[in-house]
Protein backbone atom coordinates (compact mmCIF):
# COMPACT_ATOMS: atom_id res chain seq x y z
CA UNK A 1 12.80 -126.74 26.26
CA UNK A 2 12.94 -123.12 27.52
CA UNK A 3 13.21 -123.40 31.79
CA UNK A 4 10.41 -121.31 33.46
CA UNK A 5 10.93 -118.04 35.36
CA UNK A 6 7.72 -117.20 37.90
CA UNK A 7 8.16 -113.51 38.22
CA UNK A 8 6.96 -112.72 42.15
CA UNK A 9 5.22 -109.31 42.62
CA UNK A 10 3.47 -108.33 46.22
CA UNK A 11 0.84 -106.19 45.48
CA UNK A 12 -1.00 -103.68 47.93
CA UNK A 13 -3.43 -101.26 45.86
CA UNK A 14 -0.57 -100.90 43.24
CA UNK A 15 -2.17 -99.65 40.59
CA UNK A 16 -0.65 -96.61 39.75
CA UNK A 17 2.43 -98.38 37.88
CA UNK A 18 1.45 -102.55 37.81
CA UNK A 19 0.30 -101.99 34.16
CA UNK A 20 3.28 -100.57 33.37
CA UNK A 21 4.96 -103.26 34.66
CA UNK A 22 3.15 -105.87 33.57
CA UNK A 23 3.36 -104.48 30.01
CA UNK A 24 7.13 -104.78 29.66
CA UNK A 25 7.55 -107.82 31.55
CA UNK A 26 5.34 -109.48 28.62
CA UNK A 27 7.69 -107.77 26.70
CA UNK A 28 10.69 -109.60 27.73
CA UNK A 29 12.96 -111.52 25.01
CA UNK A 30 14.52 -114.71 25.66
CA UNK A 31 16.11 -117.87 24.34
CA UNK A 32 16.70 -119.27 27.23
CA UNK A 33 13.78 -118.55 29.68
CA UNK A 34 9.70 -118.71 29.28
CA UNK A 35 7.85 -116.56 31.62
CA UNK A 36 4.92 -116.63 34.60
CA UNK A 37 3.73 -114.04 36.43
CA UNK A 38 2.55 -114.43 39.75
CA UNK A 39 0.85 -112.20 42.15
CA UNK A 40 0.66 -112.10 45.68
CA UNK A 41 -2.37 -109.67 46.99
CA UNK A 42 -2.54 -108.63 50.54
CA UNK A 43 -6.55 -107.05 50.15
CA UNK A 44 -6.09 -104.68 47.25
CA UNK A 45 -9.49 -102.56 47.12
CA UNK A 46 -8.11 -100.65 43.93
CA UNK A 47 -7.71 -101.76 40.61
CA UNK A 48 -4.78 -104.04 41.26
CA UNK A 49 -6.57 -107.26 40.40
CA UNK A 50 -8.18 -106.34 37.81
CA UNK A 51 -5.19 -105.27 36.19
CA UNK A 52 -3.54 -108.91 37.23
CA UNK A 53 -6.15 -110.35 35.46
CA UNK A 54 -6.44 -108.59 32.36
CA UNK A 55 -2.38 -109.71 31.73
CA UNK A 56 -3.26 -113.09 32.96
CA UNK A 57 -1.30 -112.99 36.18
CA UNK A 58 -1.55 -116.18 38.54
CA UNK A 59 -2.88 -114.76 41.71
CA UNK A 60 -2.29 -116.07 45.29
CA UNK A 61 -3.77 -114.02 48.62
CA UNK A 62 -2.43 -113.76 51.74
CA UNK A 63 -4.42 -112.15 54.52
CA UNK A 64 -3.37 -108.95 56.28
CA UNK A 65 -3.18 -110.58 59.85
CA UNK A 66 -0.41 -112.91 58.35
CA UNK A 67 1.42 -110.29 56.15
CA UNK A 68 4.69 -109.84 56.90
CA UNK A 69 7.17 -109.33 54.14
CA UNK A 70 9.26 -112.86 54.02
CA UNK A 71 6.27 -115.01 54.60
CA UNK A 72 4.17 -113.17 51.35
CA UNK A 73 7.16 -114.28 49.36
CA UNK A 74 6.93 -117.67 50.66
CA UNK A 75 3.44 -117.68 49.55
CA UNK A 76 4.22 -116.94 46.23
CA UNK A 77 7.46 -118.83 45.72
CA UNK A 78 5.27 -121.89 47.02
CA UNK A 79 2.51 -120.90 44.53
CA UNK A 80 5.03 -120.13 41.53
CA UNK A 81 6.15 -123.04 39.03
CA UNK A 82 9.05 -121.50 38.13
CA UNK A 83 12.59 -122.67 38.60
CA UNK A 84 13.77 -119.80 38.81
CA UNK A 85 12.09 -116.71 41.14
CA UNK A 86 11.99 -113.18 39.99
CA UNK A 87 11.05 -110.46 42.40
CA UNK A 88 10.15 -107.42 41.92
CA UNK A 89 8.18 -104.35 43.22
CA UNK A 90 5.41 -103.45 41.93
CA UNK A 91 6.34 -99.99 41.48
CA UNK A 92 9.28 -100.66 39.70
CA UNK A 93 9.77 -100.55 36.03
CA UNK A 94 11.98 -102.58 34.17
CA UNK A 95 14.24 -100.46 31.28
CA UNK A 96 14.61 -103.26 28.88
CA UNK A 97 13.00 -106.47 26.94
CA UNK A 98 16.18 -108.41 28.01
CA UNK A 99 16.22 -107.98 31.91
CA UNK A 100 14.93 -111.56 33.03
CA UNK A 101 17.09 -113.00 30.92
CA UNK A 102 20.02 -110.60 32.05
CA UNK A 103 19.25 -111.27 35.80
CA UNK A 104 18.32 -114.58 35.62
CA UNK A 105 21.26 -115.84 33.13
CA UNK A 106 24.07 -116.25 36.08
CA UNK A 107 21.86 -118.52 38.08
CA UNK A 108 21.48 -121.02 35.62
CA UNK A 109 25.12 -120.76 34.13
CA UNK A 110 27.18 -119.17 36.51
CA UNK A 111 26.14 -121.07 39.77
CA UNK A 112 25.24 -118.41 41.34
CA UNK A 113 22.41 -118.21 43.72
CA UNK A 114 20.97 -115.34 44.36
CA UNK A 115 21.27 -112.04 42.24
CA UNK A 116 20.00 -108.38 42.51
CA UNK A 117 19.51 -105.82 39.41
CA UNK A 118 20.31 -102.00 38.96
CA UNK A 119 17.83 -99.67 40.17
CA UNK A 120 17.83 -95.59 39.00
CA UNK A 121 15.03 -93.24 40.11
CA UNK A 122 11.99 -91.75 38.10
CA UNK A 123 9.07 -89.78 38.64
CA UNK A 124 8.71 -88.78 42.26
CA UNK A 125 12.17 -90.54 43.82
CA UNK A 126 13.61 -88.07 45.83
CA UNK A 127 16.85 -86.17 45.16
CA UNK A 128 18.82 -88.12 47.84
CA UNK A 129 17.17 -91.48 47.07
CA UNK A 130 18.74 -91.05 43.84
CA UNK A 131 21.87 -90.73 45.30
CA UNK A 132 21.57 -93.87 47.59
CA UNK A 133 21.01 -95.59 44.08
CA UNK A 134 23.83 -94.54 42.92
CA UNK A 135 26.58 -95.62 45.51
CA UNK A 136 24.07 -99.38 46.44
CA UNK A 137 23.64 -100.28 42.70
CA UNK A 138 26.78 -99.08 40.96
CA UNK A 139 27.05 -98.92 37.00
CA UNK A 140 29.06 -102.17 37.00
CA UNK A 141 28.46 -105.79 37.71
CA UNK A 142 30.09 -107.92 40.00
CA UNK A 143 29.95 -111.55 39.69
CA UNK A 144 30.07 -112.95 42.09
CA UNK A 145 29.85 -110.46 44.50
CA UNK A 146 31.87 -109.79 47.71
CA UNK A 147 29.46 -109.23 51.25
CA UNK A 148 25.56 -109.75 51.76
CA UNK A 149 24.05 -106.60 50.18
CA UNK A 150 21.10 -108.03 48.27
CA UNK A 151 17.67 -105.82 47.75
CA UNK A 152 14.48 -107.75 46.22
CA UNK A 153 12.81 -104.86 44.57
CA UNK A 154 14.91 -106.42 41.32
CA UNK A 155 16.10 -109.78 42.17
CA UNK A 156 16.41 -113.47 41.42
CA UNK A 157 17.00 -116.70 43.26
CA UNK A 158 17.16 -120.17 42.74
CA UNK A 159 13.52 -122.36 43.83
CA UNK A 160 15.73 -125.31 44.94
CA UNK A 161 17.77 -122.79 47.09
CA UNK A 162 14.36 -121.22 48.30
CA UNK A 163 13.10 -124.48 49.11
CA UNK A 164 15.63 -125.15 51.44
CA UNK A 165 15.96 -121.85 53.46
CA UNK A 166 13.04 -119.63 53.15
CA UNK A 167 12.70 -116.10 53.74
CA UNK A 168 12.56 -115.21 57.42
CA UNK A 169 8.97 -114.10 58.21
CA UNK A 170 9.68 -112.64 61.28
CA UNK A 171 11.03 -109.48 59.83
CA UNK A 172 10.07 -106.06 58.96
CA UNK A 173 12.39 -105.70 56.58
CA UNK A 174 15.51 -106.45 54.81
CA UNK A 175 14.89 -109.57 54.75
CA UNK A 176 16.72 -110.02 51.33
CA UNK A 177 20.07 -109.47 53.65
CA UNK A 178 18.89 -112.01 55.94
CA UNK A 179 18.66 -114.66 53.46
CA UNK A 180 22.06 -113.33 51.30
CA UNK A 181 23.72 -113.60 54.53
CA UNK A 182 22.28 -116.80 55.64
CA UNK A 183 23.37 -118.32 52.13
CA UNK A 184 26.88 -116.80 52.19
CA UNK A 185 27.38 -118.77 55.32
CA UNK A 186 26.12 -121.91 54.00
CA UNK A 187 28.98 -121.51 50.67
CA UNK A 188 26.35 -120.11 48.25
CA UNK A 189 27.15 -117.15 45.68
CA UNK A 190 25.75 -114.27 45.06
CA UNK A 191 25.61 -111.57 41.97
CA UNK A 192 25.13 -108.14 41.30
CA UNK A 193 23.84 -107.43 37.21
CA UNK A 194 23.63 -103.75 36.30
CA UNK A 195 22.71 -104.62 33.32
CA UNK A 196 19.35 -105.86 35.13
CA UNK A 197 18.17 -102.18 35.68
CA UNK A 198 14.85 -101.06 36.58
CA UNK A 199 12.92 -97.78 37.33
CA UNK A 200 12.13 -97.69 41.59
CA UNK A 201 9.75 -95.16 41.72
CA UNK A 202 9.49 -93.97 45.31
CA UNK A 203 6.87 -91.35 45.88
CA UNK A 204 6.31 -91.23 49.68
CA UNK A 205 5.39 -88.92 52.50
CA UNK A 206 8.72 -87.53 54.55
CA UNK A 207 6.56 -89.56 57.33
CA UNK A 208 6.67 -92.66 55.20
CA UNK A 209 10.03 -92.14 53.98
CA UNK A 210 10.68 -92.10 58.02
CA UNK A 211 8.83 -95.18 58.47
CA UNK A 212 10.42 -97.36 55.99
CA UNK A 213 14.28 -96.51 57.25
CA UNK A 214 12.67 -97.10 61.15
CA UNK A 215 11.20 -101.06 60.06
CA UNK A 216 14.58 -101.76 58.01
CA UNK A 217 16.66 -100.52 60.91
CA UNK A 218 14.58 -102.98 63.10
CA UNK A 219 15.21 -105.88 61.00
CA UNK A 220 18.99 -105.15 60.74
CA UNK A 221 19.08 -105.65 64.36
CA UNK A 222 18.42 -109.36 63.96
CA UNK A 223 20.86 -109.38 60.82
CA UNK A 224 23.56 -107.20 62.01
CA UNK A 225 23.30 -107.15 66.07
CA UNK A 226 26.39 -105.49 66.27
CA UNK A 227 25.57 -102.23 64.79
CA UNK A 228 24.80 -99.46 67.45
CA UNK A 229 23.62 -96.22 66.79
CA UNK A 230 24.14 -93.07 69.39
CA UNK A 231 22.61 -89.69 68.96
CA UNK A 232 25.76 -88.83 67.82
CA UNK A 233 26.25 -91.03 65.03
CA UNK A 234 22.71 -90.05 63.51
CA UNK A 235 23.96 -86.27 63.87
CA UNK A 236 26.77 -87.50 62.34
CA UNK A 237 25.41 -89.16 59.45
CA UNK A 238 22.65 -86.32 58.84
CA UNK A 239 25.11 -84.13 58.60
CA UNK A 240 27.59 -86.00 56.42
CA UNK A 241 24.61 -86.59 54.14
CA UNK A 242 23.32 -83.50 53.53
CA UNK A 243 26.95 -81.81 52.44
CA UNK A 244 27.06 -84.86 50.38
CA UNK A 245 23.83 -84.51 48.52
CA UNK A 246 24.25 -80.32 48.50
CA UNK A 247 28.03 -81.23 46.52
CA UNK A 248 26.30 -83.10 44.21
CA UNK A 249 23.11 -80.22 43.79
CA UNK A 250 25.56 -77.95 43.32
CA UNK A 251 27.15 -79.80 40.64
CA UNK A 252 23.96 -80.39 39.20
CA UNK A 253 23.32 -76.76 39.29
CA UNK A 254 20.06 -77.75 41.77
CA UNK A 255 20.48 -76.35 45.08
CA UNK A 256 17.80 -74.08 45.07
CA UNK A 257 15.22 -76.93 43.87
CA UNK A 258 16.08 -80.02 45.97
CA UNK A 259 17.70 -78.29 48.91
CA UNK A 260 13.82 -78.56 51.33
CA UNK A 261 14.22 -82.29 49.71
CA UNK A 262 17.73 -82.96 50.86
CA UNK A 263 17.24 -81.51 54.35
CA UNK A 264 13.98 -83.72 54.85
CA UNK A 265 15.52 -86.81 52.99
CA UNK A 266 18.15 -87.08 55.62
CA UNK A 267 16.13 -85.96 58.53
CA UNK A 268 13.86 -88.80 58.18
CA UNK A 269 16.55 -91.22 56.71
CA UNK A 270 18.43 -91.05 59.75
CA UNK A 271 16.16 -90.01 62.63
CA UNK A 272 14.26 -93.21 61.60
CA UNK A 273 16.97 -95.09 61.77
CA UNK A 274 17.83 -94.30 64.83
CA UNK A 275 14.31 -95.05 66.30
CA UNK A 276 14.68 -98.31 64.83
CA UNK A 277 17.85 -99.38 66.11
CA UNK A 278 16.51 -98.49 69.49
CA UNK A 279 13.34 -100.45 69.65
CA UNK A 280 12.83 -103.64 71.22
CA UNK A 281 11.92 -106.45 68.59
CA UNK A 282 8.41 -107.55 69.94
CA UNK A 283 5.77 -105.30 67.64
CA UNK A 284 2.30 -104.62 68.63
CA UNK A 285 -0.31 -104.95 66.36
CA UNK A 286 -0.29 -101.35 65.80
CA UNK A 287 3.27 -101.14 65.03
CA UNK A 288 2.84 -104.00 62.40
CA UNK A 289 -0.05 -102.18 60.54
CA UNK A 290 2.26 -98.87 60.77
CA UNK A 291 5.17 -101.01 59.02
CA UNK A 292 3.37 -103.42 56.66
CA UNK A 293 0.93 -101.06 55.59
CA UNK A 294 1.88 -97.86 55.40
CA UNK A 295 -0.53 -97.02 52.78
CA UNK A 296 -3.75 -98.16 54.89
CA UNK A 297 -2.71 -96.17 57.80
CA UNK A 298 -1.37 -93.42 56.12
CA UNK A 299 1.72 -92.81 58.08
CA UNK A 300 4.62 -92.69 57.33
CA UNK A 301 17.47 -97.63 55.79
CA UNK A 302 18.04 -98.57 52.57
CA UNK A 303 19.51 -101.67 53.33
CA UNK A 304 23.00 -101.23 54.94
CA UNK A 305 26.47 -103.15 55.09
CA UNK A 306 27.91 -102.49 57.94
CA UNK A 307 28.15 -99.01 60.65
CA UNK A 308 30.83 -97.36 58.87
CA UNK A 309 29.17 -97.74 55.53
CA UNK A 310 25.55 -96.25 57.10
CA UNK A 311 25.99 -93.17 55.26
């Protein structure tokens, strides 16, 4: 008998791309794997539910007081049947019928615990959000993979290894890293599948863009305590980023059309870094709304290795 996959997907008034998503994830071939989605809704007032239900989605709720981002995956890993997890975001796409069974394959043969997909930008990703893309989730696979870099918009991980560490739910972020690294320690594998691709579709205010690097530089402080960032590193790294991205405009032949994006991209990239690295870990409730819902409050790092790699 086939083993069951519970696909995982947080939702937050995500229906601008969740059918899309749900259609190609009932689309997915495989010998090897049957398929459950599951849903976990944090007070959707769109028509994110209704869309759930319409493909049949299992749906679990989890309270906006409690949100954080580890502890709604805990609610659905607890709710899903699955042995085997699948997370993704809900506004990402998946580019083929045979990515579950791509992503999920190396946990079940390869013993391998914990694996991440590709992910290439569409619709409104930014020019240097592309870029990032490019250099984090690299046209080749690695299995297993060397360090903790691990990103659950398109991932997969064993229930049984769930089950006995948890995501952190203390975090505002990155707390994909936090568990790769945790498992790494412990003499776990993990694995990197191109081939596992999906669409990320990103389209976010330069103050939400700020926002989002700010919480993940936060969390990286409890991950990676030894990573310090001075005015003159984020200088530094602005700087370095933009010549990068303008190199590869240029190339592109377009300077003229993403140069405002560039400048702004690594402006807020950075800057919010910075803000993050430099704030003490105790939130207040309004700095918890401003991180975990972004979208309700209207304001606005990818995930990184280590200081020398920031940029």
């Amino acid at each position: 008998m086939r083993e069951l996959v519970s696909v995982v997907i947080r939702t937050l008034n995500e229906e601008k791309h969740l059918e899309e998503l749900l259609t190609i994830v009932g689309k997915q071939v495989s010998e090897k794997f049957r398929i459950e989605v599951v849903i976990v809704d944090s007070g959707s007032s769109d028509n994110t539910l209704l869309i759930a239900k319409k493909y049949n989605c299992r749906i679990t709720y989890i309270d906006k007081s409690e949100f954080t981002f580890g502890r709604s995956l805990n609610f659905g890993c607890e709710f899903a049947n699955g042995q085997y997890l699948v997370f993704v975001s809900g506004h990402c796409i998946p580019t083929s019928v045979d990515w579950i069974e791509k992503l999920v394959s190396p946990l079940a043969d390869m013993n391998i615990a914990y694996t991440y997909g590709r992910q290439v930008g569409r619709d409104g990703t930014k020019f240097s959000e592309r870029q990032l893309f490019s250099k984090y989730f690299p046209i080749e696979s690695q299995l297993p993979q060397k360090g903790i870099f691990c990103n659950n918009a398109n991932s997969a991980l064993r229930k049984d290894v769930w089950e006995k560490y948890n995501f952190d739910e203390t975090l505002t972020g990155c707390e994909d890293m936090f568990l790769a690294k945790e498992l790494v320690v412990n003499g776990y594998q993990l694995g990197y599948v191109a081939e596992a691709c999906v669409f990320h579709i990103h389209d976010e205010t330069w103050n939400k863009v700020k926002v989002r690097y700010e919480r993940e530089a936060l969390a990286l402080q409890k991950i990676m305590p030894e990573i310090h960032l001075s005015i003159f590193d984020t200088l530094s790294y602005i700087f370095a980023g933009i010549l990068k991205d303008i190199r590869v405009a240029l190339r592109d032949k377009v300077f003229f059309k993403e140069i405002y994006s560039i400048l702004m991209f690594r402006y807020c990239q950075y800057s919010g870094a910075y803000r993050g690295n430099h704030i003490h870990r105790k939130l207040s409730k309004e700095m918890k709304m401003k991180y975990f819902y972004p979208r309700v409050t209207d304001m606005s790092i990818t995930s990184t290795i280590s200081k020398k790699d920031i940029n």
